[in-house]
Protein backbone atom coordinates (compact mmCIF):
# COMPACT_ATOMS: atom_id res chain seq x y z
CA UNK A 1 -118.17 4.94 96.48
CA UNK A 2 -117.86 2.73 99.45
CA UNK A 3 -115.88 -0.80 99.51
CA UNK A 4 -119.29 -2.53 99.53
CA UNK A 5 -120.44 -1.81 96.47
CA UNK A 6 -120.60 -3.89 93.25
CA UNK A 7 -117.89 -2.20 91.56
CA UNK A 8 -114.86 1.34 92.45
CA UNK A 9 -116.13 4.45 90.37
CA UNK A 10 -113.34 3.27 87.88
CA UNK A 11 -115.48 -0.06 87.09
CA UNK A 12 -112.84 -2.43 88.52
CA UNK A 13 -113.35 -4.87 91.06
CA UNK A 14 -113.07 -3.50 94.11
CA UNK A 15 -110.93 -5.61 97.10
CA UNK A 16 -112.63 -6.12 99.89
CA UNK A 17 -112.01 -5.72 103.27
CA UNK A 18 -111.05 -8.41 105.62
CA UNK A 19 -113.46 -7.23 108.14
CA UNK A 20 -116.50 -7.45 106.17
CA UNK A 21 -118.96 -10.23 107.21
CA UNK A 22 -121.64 -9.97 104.27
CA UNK A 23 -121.88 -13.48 102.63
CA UNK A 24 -123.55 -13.62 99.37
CA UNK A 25 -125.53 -16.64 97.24
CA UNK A 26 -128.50 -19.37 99.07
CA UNK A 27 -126.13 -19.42 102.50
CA UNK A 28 -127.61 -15.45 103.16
CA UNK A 29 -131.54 -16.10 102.11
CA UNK A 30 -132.27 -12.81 104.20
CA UNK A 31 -130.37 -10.86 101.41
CA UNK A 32 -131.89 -11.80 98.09
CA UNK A 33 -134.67 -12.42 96.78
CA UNK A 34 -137.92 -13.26 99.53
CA UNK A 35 -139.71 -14.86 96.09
CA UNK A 36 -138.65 -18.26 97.55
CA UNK A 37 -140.46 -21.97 96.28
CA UNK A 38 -142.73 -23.06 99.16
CA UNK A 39 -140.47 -26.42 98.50
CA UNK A 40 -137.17 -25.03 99.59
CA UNK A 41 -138.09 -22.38 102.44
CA UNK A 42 -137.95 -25.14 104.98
CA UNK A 43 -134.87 -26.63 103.89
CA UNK A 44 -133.47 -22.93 103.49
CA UNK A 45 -134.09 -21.79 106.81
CA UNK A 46 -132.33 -24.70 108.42
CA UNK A 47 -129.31 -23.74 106.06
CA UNK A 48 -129.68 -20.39 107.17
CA UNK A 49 -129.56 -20.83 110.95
CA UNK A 50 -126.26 -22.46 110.28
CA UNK A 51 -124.81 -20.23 107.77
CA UNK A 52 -125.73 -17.32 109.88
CA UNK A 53 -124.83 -18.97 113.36
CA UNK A 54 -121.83 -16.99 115.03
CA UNK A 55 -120.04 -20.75 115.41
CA UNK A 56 -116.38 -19.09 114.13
CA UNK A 57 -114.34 -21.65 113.62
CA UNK A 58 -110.82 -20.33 114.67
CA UNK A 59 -112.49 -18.90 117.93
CA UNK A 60 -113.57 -22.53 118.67
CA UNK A 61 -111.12 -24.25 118.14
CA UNK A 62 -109.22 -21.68 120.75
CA UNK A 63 -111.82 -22.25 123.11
CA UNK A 64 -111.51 -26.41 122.73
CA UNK A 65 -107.61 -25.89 122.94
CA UNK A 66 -108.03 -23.98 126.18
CA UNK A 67 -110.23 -26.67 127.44
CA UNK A 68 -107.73 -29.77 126.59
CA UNK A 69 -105.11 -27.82 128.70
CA UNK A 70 -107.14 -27.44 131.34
CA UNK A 71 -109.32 -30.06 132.16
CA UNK A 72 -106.89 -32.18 133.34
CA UNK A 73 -105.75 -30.07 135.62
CA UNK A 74 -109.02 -29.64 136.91
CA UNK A 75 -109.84 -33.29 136.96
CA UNK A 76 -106.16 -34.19 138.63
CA UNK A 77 -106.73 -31.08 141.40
CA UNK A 78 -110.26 -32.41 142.03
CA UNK A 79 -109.85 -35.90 142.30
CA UNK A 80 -106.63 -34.94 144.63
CA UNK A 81 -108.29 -33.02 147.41
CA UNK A 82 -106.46 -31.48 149.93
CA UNK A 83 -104.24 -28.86 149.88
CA UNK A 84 -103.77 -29.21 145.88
CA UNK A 85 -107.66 -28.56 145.39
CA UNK A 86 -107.27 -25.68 147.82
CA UNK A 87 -103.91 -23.99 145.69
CA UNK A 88 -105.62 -24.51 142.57
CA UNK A 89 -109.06 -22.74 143.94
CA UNK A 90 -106.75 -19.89 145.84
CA UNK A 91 -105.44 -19.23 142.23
CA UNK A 92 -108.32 -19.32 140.70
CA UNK A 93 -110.01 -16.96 143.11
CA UNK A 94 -106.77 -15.11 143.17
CA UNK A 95 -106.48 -14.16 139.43
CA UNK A 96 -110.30 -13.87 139.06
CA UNK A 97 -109.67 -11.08 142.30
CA UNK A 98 -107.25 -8.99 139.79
CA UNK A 99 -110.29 -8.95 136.80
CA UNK A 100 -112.64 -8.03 139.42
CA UNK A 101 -110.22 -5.23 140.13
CA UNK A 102 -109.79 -4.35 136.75
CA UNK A 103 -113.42 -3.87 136.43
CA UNK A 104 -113.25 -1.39 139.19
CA UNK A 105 -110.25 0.86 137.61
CA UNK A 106 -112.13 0.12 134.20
CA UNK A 107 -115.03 2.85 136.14
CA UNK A 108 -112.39 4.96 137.49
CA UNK A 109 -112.74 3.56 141.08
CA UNK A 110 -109.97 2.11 143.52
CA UNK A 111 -109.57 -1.54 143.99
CA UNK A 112 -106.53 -2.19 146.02
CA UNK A 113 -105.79 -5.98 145.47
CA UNK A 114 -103.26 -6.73 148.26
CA UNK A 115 -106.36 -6.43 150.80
CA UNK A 116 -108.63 -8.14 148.04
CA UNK A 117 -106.48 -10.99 148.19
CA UNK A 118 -105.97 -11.14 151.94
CA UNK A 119 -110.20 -11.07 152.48
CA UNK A 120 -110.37 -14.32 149.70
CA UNK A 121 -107.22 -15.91 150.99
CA UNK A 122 -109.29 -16.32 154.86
CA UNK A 123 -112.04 -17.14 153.59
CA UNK A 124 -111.03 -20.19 151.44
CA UNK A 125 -108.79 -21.14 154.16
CA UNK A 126 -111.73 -21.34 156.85
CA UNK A 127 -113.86 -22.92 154.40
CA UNK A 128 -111.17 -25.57 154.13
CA UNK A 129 -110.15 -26.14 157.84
CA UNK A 130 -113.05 -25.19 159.43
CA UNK A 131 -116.14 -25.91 157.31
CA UNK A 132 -119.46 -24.51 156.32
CA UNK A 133 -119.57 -22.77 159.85
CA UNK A 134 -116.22 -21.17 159.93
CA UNK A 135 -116.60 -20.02 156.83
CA UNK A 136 -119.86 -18.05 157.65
CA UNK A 137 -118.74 -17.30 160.53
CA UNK A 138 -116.04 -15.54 158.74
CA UNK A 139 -117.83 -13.87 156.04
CA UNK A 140 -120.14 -12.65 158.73
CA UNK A 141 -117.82 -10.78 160.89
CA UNK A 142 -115.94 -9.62 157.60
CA UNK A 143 -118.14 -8.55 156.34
CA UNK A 144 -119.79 -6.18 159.32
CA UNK A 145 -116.30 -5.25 159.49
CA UNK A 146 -116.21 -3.61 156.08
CA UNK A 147 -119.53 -1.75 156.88
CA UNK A 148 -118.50 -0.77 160.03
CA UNK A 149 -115.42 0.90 158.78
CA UNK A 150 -116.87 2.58 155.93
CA UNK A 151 -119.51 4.23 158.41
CA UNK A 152 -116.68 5.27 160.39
CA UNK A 153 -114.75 7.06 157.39
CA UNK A 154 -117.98 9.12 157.11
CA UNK A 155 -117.87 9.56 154.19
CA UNK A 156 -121.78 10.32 152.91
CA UNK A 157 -121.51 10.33 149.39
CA UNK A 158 -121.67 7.30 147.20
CA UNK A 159 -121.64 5.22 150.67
CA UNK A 160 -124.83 2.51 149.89
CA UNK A 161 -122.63 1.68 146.70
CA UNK A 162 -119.22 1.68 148.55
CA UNK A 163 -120.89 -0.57 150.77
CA UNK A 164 -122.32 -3.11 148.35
CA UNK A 165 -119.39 -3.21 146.31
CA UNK A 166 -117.88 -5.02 149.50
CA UNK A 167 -120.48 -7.05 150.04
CA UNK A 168 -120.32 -8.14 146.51
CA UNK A 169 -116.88 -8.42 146.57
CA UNK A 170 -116.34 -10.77 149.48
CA UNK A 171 -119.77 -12.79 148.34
CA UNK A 172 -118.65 -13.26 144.74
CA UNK A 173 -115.07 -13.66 144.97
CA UNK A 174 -114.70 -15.58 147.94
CA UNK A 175 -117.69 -17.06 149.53
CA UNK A 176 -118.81 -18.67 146.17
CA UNK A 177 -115.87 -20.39 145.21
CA UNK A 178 -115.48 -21.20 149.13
CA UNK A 179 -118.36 -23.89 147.99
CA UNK A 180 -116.10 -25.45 145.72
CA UNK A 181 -114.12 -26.53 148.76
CA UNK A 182 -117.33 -27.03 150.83
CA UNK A 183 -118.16 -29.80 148.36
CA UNK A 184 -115.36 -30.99 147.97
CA UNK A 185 -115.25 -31.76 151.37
CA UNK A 186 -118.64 -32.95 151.79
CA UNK A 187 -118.59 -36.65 152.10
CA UNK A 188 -116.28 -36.83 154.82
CA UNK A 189 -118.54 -34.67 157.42
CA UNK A 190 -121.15 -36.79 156.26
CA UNK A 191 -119.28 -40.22 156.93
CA UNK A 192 -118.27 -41.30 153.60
CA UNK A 193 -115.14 -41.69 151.72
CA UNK A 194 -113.17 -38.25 151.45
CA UNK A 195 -112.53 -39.46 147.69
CA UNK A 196 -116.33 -39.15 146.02
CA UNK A 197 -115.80 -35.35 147.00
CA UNK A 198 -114.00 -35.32 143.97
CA UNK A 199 -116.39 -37.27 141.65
CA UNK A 200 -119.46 -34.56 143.20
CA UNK A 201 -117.37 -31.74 142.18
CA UNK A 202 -116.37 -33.18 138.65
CA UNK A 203 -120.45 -34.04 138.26
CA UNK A 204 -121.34 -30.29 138.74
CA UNK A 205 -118.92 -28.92 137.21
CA UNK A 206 -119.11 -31.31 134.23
CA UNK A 207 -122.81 -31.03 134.13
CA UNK A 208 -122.60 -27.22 134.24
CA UNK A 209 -119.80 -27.22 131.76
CA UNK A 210 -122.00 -28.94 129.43
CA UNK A 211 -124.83 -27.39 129.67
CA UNK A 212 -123.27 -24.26 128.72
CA UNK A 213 -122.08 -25.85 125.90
CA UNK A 214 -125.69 -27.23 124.65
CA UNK A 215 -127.09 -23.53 125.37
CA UNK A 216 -123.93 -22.07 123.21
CA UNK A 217 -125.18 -24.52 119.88
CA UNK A 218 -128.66 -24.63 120.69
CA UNK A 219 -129.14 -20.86 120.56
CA UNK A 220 -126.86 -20.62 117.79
CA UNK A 221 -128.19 -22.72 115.38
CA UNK A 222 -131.42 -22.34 116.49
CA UNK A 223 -132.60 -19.10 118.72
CA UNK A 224 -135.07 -17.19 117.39
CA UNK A 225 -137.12 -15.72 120.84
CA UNK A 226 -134.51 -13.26 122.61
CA UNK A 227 -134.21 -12.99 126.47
CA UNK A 228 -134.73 -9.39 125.73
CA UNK A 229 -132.05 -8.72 128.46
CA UNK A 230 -130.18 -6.03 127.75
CA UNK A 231 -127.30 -7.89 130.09
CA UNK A 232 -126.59 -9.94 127.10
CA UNK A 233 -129.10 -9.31 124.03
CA UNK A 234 -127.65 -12.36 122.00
CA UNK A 235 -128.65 -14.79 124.36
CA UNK A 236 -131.68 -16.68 123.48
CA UNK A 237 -135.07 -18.56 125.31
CA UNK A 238 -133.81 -21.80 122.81
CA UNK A 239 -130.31 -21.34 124.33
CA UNK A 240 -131.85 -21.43 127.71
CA UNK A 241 -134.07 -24.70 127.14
CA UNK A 242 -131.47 -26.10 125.21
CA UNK A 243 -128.80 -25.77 127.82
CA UNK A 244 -131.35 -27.08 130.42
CA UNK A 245 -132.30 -29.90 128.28
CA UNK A 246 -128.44 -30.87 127.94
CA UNK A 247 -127.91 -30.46 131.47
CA UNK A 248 -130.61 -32.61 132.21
CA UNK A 249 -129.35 -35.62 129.86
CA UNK A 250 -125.84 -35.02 131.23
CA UNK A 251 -126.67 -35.59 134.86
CA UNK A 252 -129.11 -38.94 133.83
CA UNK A 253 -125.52 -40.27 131.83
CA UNK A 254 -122.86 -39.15 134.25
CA UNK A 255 -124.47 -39.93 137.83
CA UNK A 256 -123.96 -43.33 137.51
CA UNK A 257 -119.85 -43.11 137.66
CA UNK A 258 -119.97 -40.19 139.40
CA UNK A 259 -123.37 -39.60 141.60
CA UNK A 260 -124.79 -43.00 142.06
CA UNK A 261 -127.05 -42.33 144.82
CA UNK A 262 -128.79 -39.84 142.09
CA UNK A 263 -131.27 -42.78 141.06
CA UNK A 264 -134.27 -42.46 138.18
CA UNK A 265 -135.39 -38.89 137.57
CA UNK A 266 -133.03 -37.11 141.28
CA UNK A 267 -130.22 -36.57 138.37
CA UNK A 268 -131.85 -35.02 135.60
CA UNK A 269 -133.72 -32.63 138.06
CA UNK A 270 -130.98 -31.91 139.86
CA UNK A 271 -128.92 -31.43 136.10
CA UNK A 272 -132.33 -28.70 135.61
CA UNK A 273 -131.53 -27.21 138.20
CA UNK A 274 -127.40 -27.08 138.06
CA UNK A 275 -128.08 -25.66 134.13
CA UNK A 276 -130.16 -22.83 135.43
CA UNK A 277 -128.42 -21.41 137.78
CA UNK A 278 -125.23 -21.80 136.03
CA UNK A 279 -126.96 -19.51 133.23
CA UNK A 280 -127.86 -17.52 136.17
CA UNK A 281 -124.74 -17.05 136.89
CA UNK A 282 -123.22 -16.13 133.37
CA UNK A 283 -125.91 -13.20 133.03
CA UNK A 284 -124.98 -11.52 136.35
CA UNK A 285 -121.09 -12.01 134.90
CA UNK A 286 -122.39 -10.00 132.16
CA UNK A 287 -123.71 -7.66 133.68
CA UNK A 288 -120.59 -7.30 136.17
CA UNK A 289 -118.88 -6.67 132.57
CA UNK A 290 -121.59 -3.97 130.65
CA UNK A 291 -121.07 -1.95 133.72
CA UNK A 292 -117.33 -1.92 133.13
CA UNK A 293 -117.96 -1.08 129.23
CA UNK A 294 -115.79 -4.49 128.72
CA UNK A 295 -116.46 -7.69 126.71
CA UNK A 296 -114.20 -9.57 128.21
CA UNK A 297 -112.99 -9.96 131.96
CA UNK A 298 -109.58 -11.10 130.69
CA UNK A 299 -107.05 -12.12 128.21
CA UNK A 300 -105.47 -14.79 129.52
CA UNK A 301 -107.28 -18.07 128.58
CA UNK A 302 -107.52 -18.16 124.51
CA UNK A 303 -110.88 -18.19 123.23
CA UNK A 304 -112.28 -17.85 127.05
CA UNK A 305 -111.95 -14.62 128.04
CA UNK A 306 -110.55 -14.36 131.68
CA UNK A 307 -110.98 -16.68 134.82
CA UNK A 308 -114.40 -15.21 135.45
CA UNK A 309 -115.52 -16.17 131.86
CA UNK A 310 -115.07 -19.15 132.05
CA UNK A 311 -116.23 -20.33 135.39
CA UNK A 312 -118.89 -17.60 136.05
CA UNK A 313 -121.48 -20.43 135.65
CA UNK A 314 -120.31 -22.59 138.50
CA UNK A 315 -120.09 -19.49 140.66
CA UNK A 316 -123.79 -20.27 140.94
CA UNK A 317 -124.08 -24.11 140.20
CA UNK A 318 -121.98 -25.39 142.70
CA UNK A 319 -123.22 -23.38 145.61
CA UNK A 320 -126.45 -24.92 144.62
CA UNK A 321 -125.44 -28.56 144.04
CA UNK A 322 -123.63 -28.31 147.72
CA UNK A 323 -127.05 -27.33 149.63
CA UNK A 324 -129.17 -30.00 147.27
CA UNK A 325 -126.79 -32.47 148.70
CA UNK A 326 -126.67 -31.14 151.99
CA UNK A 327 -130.23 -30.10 152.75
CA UNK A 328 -132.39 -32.46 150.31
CA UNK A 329 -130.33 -35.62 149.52
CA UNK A 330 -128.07 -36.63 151.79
């Protein structure tokens, strides 16, 4: 007889494993009786939501320990500037460059990071001394560079994915993050103090940060109506709104320290739009990781996950924020 049953085929109690999740009494309505009072069904469902949630509370409290070391580093390197927000992006970009390669030997294919590392490294660095231009510029010819050398290997087989594995790799790795620095660098093209570059980047990535945490509750406690993505099934159309919903009350609290010229209803849009993409940007993480067969992209940060984990979302919010600013509102 199985560990799960009520008693061993001796009639003792039998111990159960550590592993099991069933719960048992009114926190587990879906396993007892469904002959429930019309009185308490509302007020057991709530319970339920919660009981069921996935909130574990040791993994949490990793994830907030992670986050108190961190995030004043982050908010030191960003309201720093200069060559200290560049090291701490390199790094960043660096170790994220190893997952990524990991991912690749996880499928049995070659990712040599020396050259990985080189491609990110001149990227960043004409993003930082030379701007928006040199940094296309850059990616551009690197990018035609990769393609042209790969056609002149000739090797046929497998050569469209060979190809947009490069393309990927310089685009997700390197020309993303390269936004961080754009934006951090923003007001002083634009004739303002070199400082608020700092306060932008801490509003976007504060707003994104946030966000993910409202989705991460909201759907939780609360999702019901799957994505029905098989990228990542858990995630949940409640999660979405509510993330987009925090986002949106973030920006309206934090623009005026941070964003001032985001008056009246500019902030929560532009919080919308930072939440979406951010989630945006976590699904296409995922899916970087179900083709890998791997849950997470790294060990490293407790409770996180890798680098990627945990700033996959502002791999996609930031570059956004920068052209809003750029194109719309500056």
């Amino acid at each position: 007889m199985s560990s799960g049953s009520a008693t061993s085929a001796s009639g003792s109690w039998p111990t159960r494993r550590s592993t099991s999740r069933r719960r048992s009494g009114p926190t587990s309505p879906r396993r007892i009786s469904t002959e429930r009072s019309s009185t308490s069904s509302a007020g057991s469902a709530v319970l339920a939501r919660f009981s069921e949630a996935p909130l574990q509370l040791p993994a949490l409290g990793r994830r907030l320990l992670a986050a108190a070391l961190l995030l004043p580093l982050v908010i030191w390197g960003s309201l720093a500037g200069g060559w200290i927000f560049f090291a701490l992006t390199a790094l960043w970009s660096l170790r994220a460059s190893w997952e990524y390669g990991a991912m690749r030997r996880a499928r049995g294919r070659r990712a040599v990071f020396p050259t990985i590392a080189a491609l990110v490294l001149a990227i960043l660095a004409a993003c930082r001394w030379g701007g928006a231009e040199a940094g296309t510029a850059l990616f551009t010819l690197l990018a035609l560079s990769l393609l042209g050398a790969d056609a002149l290997r000739g090797r046929c087989e497998g050569g469209t994915e060979r190809a947009g594995e490069k393309i990927l790799l310089l685009l997700y790795l390197a020309w993303l993050p390269g936004h961080w620095i754009l934006l951090r660098e923003l007001p002083a093209g634009v004739g303002l103090p070199a400082a608020a570059g700092g306060r932008w980047f801490l509003f976007a990535a504060g707003v994104t940060w946030l966000g993910d945490t409202f989705a991460y509750f909201v759907g939780s406690a609360w999702g019901r109506h799957s994505l029905r993505s098989p990228v990542s099934p858990r995630k949940s159309i409640e999660g979405v709104i509510g993330g987009a919903a925090g986002a949106a009350l973030s920006a309206w609290l934090l623009a005026p320290f941070w964003t001032p010229f985001l008056a009246g209803w500019v902030a929560p849009l532009v919080g919308l739009l930072l939440s979406l993409a951010g989630q945006l940007g976590d699904l296409f993480e995922s899916l970087l990781k179900r083709d890998a067969a791997i849950k997470d992209s790294g060990r490293i940060l407790p409770g996180h996950g890798g680098f990627l984990d945990r700033v996959d979302s502002m791999l996609f919010s930031i570059p956004v924020f920068y052209y809003l600013l750029r194109w719309a509102i500056l």
